[in-house]
N, C-alpha and C. Protein backbone atom coordinates (compact mmCIF):
# COMPACT_ATOMS: atom_id res chain seq x y z
N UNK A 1 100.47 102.02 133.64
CA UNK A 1 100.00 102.05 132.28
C UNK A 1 100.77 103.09 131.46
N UNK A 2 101.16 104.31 131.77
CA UNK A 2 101.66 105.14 131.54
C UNK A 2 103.43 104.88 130.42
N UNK A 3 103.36 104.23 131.77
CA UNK A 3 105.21 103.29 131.51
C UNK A 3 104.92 102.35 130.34
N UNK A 4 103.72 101.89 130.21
CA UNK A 4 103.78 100.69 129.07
C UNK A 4 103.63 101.64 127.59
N UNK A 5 102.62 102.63 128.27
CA UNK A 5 102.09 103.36 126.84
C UNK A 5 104.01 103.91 125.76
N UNK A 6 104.37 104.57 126.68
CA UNK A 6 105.93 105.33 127.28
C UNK A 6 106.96 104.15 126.53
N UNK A 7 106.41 102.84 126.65
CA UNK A 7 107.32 102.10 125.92
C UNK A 7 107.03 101.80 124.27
N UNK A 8 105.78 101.74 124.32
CA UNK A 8 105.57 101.67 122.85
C UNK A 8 104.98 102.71 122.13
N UNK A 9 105.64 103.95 122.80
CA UNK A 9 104.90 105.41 121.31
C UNK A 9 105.43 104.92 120.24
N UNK A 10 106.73 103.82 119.63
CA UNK A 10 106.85 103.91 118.83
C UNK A 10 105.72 103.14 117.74
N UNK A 11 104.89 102.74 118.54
CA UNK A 11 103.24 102.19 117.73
C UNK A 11 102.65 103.12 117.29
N UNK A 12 102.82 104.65 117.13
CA UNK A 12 102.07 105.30 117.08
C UNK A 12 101.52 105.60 115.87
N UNK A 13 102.55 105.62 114.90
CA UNK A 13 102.44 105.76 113.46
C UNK A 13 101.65 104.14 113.01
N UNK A 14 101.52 103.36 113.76
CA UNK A 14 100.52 101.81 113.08
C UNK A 14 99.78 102.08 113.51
N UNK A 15 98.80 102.91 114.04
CA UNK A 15 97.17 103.46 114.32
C UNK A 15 97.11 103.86 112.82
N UNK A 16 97.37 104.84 112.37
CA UNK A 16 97.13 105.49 110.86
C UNK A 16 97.12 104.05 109.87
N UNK A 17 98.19 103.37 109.96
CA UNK A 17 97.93 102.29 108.90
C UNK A 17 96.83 100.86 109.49
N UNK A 18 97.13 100.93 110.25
CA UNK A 18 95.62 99.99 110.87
C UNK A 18 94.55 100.14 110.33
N UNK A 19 94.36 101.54 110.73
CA UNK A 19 92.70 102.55 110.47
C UNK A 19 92.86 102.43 108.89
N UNK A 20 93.83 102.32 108.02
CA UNK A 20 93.79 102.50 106.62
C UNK A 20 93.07 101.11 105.87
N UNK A 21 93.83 99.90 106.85
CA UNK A 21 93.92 98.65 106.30
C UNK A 21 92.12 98.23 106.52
N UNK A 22 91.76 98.73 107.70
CA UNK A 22 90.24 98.26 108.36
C UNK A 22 89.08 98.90 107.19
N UNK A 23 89.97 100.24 107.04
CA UNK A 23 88.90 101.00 105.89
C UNK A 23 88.87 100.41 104.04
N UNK A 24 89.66 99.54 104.46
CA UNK A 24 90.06 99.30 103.04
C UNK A 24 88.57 98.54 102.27
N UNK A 25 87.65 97.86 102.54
CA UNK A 25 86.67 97.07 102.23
C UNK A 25 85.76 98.48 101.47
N UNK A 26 85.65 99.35 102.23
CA UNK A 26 85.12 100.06 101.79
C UNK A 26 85.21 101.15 100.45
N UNK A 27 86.78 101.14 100.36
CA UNK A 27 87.08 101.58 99.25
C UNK A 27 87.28 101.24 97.56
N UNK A 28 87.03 100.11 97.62
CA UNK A 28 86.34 99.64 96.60
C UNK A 28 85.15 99.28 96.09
N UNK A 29 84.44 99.17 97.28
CA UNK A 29 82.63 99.57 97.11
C UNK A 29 82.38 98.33 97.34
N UNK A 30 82.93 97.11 98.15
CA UNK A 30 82.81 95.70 98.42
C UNK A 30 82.06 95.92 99.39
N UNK A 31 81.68 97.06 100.65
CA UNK A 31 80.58 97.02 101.20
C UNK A 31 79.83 98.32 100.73
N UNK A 32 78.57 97.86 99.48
CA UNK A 32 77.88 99.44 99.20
C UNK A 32 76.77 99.19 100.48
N UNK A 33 76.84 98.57 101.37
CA UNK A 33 75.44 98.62 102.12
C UNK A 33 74.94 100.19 102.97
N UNK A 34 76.52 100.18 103.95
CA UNK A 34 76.56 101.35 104.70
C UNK A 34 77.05 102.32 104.14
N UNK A 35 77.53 102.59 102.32
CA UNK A 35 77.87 103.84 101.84
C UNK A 35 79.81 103.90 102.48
N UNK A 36 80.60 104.73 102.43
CA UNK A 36 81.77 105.07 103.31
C UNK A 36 81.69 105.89 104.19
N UNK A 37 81.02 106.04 104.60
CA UNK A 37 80.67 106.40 106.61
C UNK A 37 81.69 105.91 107.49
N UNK A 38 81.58 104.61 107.26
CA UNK A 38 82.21 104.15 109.00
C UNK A 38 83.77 103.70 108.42
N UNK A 39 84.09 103.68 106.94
CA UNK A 39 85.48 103.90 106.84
C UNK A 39 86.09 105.17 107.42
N UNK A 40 85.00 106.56 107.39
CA UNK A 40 85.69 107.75 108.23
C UNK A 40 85.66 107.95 109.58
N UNK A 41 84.94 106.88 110.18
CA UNK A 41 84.69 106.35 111.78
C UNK A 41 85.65 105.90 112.27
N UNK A 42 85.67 104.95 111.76
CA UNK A 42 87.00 103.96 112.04
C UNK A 42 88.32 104.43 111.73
N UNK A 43 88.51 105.96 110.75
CA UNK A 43 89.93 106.74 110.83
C UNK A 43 89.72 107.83 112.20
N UNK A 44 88.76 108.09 112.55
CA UNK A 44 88.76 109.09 113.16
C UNK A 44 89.14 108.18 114.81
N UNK A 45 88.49 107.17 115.16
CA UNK A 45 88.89 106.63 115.95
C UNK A 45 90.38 105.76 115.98
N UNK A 46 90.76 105.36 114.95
CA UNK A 46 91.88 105.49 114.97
C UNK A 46 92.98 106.65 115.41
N UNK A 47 92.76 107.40 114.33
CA UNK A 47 93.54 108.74 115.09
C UNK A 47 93.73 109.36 116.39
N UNK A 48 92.50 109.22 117.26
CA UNK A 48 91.60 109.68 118.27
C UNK A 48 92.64 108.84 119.50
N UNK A 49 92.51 107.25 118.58
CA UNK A 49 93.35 106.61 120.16
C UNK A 49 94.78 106.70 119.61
N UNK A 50 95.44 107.13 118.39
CA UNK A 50 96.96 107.61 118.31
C UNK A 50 97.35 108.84 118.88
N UNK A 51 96.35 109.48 119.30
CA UNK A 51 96.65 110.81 120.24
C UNK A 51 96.26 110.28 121.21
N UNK A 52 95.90 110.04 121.84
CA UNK A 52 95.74 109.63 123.26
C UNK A 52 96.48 108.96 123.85
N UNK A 53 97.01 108.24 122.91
CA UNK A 53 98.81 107.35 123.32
C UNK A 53 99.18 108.53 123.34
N UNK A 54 99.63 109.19 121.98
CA UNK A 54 100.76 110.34 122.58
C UNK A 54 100.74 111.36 123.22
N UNK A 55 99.75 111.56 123.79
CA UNK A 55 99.69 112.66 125.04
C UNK A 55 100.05 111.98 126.44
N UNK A 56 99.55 110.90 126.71
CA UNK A 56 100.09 109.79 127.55
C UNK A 56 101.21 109.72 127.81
N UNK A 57 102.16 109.38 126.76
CA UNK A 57 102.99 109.38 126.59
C UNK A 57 104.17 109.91 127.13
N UNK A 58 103.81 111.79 126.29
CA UNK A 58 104.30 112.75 126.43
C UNK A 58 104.56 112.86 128.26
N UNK A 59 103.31 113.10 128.76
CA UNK A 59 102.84 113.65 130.01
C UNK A 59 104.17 112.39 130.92
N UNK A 60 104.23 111.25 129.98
CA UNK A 60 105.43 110.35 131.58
C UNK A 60 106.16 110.64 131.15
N UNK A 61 106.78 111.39 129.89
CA UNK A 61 108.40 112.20 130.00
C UNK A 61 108.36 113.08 130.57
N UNK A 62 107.37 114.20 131.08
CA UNK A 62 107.26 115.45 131.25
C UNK A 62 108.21 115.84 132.40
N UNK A 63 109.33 116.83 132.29
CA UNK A 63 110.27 116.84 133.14
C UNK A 63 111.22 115.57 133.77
N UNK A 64 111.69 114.82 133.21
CA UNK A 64 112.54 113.76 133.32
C UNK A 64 113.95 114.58 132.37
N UNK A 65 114.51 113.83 132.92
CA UNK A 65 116.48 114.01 132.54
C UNK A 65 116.10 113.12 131.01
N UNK A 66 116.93 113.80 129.74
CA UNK A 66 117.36 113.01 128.93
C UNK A 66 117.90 111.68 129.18
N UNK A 67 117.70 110.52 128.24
CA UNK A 67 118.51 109.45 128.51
C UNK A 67 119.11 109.14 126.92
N UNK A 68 120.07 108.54 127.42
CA UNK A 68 120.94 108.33 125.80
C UNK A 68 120.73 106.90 125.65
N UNK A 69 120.07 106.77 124.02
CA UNK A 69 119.71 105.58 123.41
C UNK A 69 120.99 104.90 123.34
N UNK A 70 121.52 105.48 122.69
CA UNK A 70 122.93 104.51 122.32
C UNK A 70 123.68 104.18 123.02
N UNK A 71 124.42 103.23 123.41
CA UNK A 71 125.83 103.42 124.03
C UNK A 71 126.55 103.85 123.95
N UNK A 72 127.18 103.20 122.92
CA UNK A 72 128.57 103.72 122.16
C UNK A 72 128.52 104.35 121.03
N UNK A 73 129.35 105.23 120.88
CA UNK A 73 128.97 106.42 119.41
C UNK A 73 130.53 106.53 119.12
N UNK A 74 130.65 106.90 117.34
CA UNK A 74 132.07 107.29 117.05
C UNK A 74 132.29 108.86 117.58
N UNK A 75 133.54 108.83 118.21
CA UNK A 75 133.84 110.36 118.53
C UNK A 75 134.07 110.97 117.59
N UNK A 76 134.51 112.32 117.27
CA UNK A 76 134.18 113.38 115.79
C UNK A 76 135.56 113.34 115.56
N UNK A 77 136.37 113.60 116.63
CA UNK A 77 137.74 113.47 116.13
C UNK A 77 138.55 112.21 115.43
N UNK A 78 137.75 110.95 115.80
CA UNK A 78 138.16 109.88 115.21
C UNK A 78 138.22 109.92 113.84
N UNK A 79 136.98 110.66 112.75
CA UNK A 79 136.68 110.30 112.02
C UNK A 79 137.64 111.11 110.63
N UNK A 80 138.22 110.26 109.92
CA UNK A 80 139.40 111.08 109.12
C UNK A 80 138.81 111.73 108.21
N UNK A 81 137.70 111.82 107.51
CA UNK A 81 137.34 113.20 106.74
C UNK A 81 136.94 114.20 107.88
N UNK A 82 136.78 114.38 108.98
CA UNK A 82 136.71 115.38 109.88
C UNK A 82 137.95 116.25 110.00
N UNK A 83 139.26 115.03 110.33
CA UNK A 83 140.59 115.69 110.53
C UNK A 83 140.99 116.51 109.29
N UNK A 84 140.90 115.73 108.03
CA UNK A 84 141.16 116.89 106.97
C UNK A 84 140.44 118.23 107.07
N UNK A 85 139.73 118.33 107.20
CA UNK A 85 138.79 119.24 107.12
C UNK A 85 139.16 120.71 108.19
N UNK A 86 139.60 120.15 109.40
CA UNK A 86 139.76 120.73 110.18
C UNK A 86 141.58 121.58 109.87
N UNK A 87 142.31 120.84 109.80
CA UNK A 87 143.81 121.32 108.99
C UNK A 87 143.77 122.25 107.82
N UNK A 88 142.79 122.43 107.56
CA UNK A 88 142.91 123.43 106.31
C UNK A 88 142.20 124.70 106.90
């Protein structure tokens, strides 16, 4: 589970807009029944399980070797406003 969480922290930031979109009924007063209570329920539990991914998360990098996203990258010397730069 760890490994799956580990693959998608990058979900982490769509907990906050989830929790925004769910609360949304309430912010226009389309439900006055329950008052806005459980629009701050439903952020707090939101938030609640966006940390809990990222501690998860965190904890299956914890001491692992860097890995490089990219493959291929331009080298610095290739790049000709670098070379000017460097000649002067």
């Amino acid at each position: 589970m760890a490994q799956f969480l580990l693959e998608t922290v990058w979900l982490v930031p769509c907990y906050a807009l989830i929790g925004g979109l769910l609360a949304v009924p309430w912010s226009p007063g389309i439900i006055r029944k329950t008052g806005p209570r459980p629009a701050g329920y439903i952020n707090l539990v939101m938030t609640f399980l966006a940390f809990v991914h990222s501690v998860i998360a965190l904890q299956a990098t914890w001491n692992h070797l860097p890995q490089e996203v990219f493959r291929e990258h331009p080298v610095l010397e290739d790049l000709p406003f670098l070379r000017k730069c460097r000649r002067k």
